[in-house]
Protein backbone atom coordinates (compact mmCIF):
# COMPACT_ATOMS: atom_id res chain seq x y z
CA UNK A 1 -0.70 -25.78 10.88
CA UNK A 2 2.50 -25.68 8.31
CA UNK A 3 4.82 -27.56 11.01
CA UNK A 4 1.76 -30.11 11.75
CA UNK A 5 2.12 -31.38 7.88
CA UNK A 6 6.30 -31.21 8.28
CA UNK A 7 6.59 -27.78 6.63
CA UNK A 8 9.89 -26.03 8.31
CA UNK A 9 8.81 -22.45 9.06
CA UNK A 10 10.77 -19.18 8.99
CA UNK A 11 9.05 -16.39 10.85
CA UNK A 12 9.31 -12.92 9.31
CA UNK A 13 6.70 -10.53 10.43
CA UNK A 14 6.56 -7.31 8.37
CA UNK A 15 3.91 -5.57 10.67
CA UNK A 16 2.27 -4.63 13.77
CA UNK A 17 -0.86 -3.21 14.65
CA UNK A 18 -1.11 0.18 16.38
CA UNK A 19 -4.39 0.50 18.89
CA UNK A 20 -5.93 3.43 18.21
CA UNK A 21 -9.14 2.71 20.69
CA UNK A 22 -8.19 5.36 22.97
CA UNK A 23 -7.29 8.22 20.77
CA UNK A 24 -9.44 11.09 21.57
CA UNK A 25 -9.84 11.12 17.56
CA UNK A 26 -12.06 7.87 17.93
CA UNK A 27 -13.81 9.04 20.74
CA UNK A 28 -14.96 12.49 19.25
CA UNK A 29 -16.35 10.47 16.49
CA UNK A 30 -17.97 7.58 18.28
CA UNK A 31 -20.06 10.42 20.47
CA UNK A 32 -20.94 11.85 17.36
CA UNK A 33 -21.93 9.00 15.57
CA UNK A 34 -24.42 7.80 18.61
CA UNK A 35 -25.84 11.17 18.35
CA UNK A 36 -26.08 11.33 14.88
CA UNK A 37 -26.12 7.59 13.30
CA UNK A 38 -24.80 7.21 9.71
CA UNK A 39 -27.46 5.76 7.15
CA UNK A 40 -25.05 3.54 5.98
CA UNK A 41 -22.05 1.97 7.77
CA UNK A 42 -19.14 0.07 6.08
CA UNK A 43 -17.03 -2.66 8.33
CA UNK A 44 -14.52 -3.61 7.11
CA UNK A 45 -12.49 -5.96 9.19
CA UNK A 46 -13.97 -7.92 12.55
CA UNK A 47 -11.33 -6.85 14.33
CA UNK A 48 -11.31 -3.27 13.52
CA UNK A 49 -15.22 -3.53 14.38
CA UNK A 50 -14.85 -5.13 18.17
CA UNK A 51 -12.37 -2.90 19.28
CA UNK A 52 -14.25 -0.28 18.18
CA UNK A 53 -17.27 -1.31 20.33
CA UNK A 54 -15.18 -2.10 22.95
CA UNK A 55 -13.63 1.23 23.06
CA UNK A 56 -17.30 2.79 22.96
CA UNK A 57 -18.04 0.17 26.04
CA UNK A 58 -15.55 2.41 28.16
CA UNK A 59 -16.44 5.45 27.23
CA UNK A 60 -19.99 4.60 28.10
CA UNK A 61 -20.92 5.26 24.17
CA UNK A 62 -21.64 1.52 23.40
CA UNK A 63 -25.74 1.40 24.22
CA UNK A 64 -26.49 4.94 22.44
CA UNK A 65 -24.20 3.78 19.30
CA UNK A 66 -25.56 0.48 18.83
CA UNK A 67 -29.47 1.47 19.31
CA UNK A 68 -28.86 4.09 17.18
CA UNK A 69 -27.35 1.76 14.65
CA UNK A 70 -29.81 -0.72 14.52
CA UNK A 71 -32.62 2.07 14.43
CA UNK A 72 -32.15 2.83 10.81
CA UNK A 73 -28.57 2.21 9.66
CA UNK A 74 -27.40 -0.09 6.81
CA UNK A 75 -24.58 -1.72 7.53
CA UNK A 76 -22.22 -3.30 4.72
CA UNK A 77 -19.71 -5.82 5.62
CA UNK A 78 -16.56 -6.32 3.70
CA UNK A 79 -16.26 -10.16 4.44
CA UNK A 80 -17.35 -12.77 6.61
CA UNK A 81 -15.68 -11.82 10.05
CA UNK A 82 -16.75 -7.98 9.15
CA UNK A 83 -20.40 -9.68 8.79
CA UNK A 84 -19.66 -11.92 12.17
CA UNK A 85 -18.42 -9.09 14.05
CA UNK A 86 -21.47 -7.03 13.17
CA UNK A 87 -23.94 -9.70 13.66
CA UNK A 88 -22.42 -10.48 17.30
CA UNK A 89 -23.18 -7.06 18.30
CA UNK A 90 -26.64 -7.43 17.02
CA UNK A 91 -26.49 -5.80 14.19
CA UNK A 92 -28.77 -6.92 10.66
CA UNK A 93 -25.69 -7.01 7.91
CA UNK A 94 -27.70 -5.19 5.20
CA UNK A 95 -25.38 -6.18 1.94
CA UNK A 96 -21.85 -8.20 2.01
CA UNK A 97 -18.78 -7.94 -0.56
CA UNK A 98 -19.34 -11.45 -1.97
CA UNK A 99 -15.41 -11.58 -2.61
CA UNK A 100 -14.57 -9.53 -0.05
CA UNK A 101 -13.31 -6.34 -1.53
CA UNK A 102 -13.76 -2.62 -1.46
CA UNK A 103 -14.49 -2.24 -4.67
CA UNK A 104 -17.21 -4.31 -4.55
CA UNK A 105 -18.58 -1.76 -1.95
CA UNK A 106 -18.16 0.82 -3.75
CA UNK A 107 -19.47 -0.38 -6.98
CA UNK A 108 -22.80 -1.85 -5.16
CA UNK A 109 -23.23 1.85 -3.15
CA UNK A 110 -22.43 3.43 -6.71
CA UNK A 111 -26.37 2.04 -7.35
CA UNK A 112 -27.55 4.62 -4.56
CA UNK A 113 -27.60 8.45 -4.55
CA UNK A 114 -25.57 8.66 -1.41
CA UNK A 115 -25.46 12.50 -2.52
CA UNK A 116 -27.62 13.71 0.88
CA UNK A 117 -26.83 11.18 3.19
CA UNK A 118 -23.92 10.02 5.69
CA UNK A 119 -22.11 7.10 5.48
CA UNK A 120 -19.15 5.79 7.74
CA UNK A 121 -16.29 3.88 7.68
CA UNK A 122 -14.18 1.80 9.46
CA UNK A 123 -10.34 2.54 8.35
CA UNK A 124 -8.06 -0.18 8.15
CA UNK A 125 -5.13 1.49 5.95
CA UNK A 126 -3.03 4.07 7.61
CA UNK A 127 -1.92 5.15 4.02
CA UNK A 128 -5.40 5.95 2.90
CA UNK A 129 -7.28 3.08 0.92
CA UNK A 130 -8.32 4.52 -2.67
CA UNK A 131 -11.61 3.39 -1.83
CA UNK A 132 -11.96 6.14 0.93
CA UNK A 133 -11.97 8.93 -1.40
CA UNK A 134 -14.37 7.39 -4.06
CA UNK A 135 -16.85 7.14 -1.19
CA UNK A 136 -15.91 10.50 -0.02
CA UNK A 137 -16.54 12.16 -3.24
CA UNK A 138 -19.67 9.77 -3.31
CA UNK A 139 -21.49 10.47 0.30
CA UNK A 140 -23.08 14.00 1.33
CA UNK A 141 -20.52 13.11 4.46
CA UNK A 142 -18.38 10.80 4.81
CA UNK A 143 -17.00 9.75 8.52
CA UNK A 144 -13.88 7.96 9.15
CA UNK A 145 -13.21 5.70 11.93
CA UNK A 146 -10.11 5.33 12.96
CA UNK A 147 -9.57 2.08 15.35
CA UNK A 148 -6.15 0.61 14.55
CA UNK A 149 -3.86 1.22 11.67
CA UNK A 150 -0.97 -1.79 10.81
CA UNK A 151 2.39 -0.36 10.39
CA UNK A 152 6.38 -1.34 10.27
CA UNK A 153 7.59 -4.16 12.52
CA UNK A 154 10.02 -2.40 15.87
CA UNK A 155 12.65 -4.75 15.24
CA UNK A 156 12.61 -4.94 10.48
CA UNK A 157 15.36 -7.90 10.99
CA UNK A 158 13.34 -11.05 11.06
CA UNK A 159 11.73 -9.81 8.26
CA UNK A 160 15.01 -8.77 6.49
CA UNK A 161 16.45 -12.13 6.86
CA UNK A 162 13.35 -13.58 5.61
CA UNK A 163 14.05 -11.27 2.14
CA UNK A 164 17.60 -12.74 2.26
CA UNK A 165 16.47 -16.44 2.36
CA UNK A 166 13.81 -15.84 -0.08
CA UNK A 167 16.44 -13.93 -2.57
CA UNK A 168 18.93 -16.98 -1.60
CA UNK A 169 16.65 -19.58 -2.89
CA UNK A 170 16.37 -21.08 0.58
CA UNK A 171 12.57 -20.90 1.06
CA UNK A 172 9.85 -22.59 -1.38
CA UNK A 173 7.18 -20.35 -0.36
CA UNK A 174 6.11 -17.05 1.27
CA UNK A 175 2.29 -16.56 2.87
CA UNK A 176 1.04 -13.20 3.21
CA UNK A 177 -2.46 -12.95 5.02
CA UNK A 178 -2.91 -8.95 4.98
CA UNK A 179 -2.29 -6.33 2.48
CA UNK A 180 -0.03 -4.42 4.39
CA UNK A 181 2.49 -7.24 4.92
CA UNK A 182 3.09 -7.33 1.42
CA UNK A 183 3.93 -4.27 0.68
CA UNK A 184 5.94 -4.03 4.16
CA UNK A 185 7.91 -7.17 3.25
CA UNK A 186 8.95 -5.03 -0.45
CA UNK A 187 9.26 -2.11 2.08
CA UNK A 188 11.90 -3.60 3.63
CA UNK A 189 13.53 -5.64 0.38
CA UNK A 190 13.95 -2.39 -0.86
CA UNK A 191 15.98 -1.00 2.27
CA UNK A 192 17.89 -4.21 2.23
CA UNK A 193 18.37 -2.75 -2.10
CA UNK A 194 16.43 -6.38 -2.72
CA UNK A 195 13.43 -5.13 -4.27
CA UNK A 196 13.91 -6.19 -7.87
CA UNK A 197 15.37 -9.41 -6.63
CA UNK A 198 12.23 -10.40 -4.41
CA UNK A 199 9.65 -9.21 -6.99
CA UNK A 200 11.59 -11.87 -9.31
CA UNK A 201 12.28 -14.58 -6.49
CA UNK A 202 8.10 -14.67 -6.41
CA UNK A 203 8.05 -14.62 -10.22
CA UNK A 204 9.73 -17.75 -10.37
CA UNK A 205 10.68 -20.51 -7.91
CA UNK A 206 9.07 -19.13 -4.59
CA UNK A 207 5.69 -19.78 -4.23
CA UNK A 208 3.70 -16.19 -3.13
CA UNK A 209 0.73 -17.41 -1.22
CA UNK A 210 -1.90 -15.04 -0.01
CA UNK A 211 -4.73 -15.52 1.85
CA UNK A 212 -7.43 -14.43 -0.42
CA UNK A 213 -8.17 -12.02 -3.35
CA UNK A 214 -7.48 -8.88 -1.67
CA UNK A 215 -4.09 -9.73 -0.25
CA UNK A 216 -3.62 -11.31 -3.93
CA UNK A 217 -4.32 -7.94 -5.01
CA UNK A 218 -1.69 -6.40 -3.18
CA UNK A 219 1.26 -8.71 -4.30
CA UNK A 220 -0.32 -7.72 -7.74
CA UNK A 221 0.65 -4.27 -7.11
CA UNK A 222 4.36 -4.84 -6.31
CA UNK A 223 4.67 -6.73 -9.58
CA UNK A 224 3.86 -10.21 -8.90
CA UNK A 225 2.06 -12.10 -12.07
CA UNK A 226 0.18 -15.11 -10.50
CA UNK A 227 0.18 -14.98 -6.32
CA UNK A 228 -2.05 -18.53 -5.27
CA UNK A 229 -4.85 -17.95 -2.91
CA UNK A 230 -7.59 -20.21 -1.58
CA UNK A 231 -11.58 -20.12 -2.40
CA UNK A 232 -12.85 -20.07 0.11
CA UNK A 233 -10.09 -16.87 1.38
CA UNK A 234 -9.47 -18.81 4.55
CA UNK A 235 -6.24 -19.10 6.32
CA UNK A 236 -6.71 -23.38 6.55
CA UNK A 237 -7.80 -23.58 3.20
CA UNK A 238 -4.33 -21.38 2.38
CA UNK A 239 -1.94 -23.75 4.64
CA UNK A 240 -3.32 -26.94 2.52
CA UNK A 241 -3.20 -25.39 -0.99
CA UNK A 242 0.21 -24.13 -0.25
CA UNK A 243 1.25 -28.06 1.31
CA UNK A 244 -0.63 -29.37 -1.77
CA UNK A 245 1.78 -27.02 -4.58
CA UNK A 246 5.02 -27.71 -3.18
CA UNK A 247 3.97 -31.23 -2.98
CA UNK A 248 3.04 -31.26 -6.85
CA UNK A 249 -0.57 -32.39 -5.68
CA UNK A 250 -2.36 -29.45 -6.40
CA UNK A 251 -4.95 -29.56 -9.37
């Protein structure tokens, strides 16, 4: 979409996703959650929730899981393609994040005594999101579903030249469309001893684009002031906002 409006890209991916659909881990708690469905469940990423359904396909788990789901379950979407990915498997979406956050998860369950009751979640930060343990402390049990976790890129040097160029003033703008590929990209800045360079690279002339208010959020945390991000959090409506600033035709 950039090169289609003449926008030269440089490719630095700062992650990779690691398929946890066949770890016994997954499976244990699939079979137990068909046996025993949560009264709420929280999905929080589409693709988190197809792979998990498709891993419960294999194991023959999908038709228990699902009917028990849809017997008496709530289930909570964080954003739209948690809501479409839940939908498509014929699930009712009982509540969604209207801005697509955790917090706004936790503050709307916060409503609910959730003291004698189970609720599950689909995990989507291998470091532990802070919202996990809110809800832990929150539910009578709290089940974790592990179906992929994003870490570290094999090969960090794309993504190390891509600090360089930024540092170097040769790039007007940097798009981030995931939490962790923020805090990878400062990850690696800071093996590269580019940290406090980056952090004020995006401060000033370098645009720090993210993809909506919780990958915002993120570049927050590593110290930058105002990251842009589209409303609607889409990845088009990103591309043209972004095309729009560095053409000075943004409002």
């Amino acid at each position: 979409m950039f090169r289609d409006r003449g926008v030269e890209v440089v490719h630095g991916p700062t992650m990779r996703t690691v398929d946890l659909s066949d770890d016994d881990v997954l499976r244990s708690t699939t079979s137990d959650l068909a046996e025993q469905p949560p009264d709420y469940l929280i999905v929080t990423t589409g693709m988190g929730m197809r792979r998990w359904l498709e891993a419960a396909a294999r194991w023959q788990l999908d038709t228990p899981l699902l009917a028990g789901l849809a017997a008496g379950t709530r289930v909570v979407a964080r954003g739209a393609k948690a809501t479409s990915a839940a939908r498509g498997a014929g699930l009712e979406v009982w509540w969604k994040a209207p801005k697509e956050t955790m917090q706004e998860i936790v503050d709307h369950l916060a409503a609910f005594d959730l003291a004698a009751v189970r609720v599950a979640v689909q995990l989507f930060d291998p470091e532990g999101h802070p919202s996990t343990e809110i809800l832990r402390a929150m539910a009578g049990d709290l089940v974790e579903i592990p179906v992929y976790h994003w870490a570290l890129p094999h090969d960090p040097g794309p993504a190390g030249r891509l600090v360089q160029a930024v540092v170097a003033g040769e790039v007007d703008a940097v798009t981030f469309t995931a939490q962790p590929a923020v805090h990878n990209l400062f990850r690696i800045a800071g093996s590269l001893s580019l940290r406090e360079e980056l952090r004020a690279a995006l401060n000033g002339p370098v645009v720090a684009s993210c993809v909506g208010p919780v990958c915002a959020s993120a570049a927050t945390e590593e110290g930058v002031d105002a990251p842009l991000w589209p409303d609607p959090p889409r990845l088009s409506a990103m591309v043209r906002q972004v095309v729009a600033r560095l053409a000075g035709t943004d409002s």
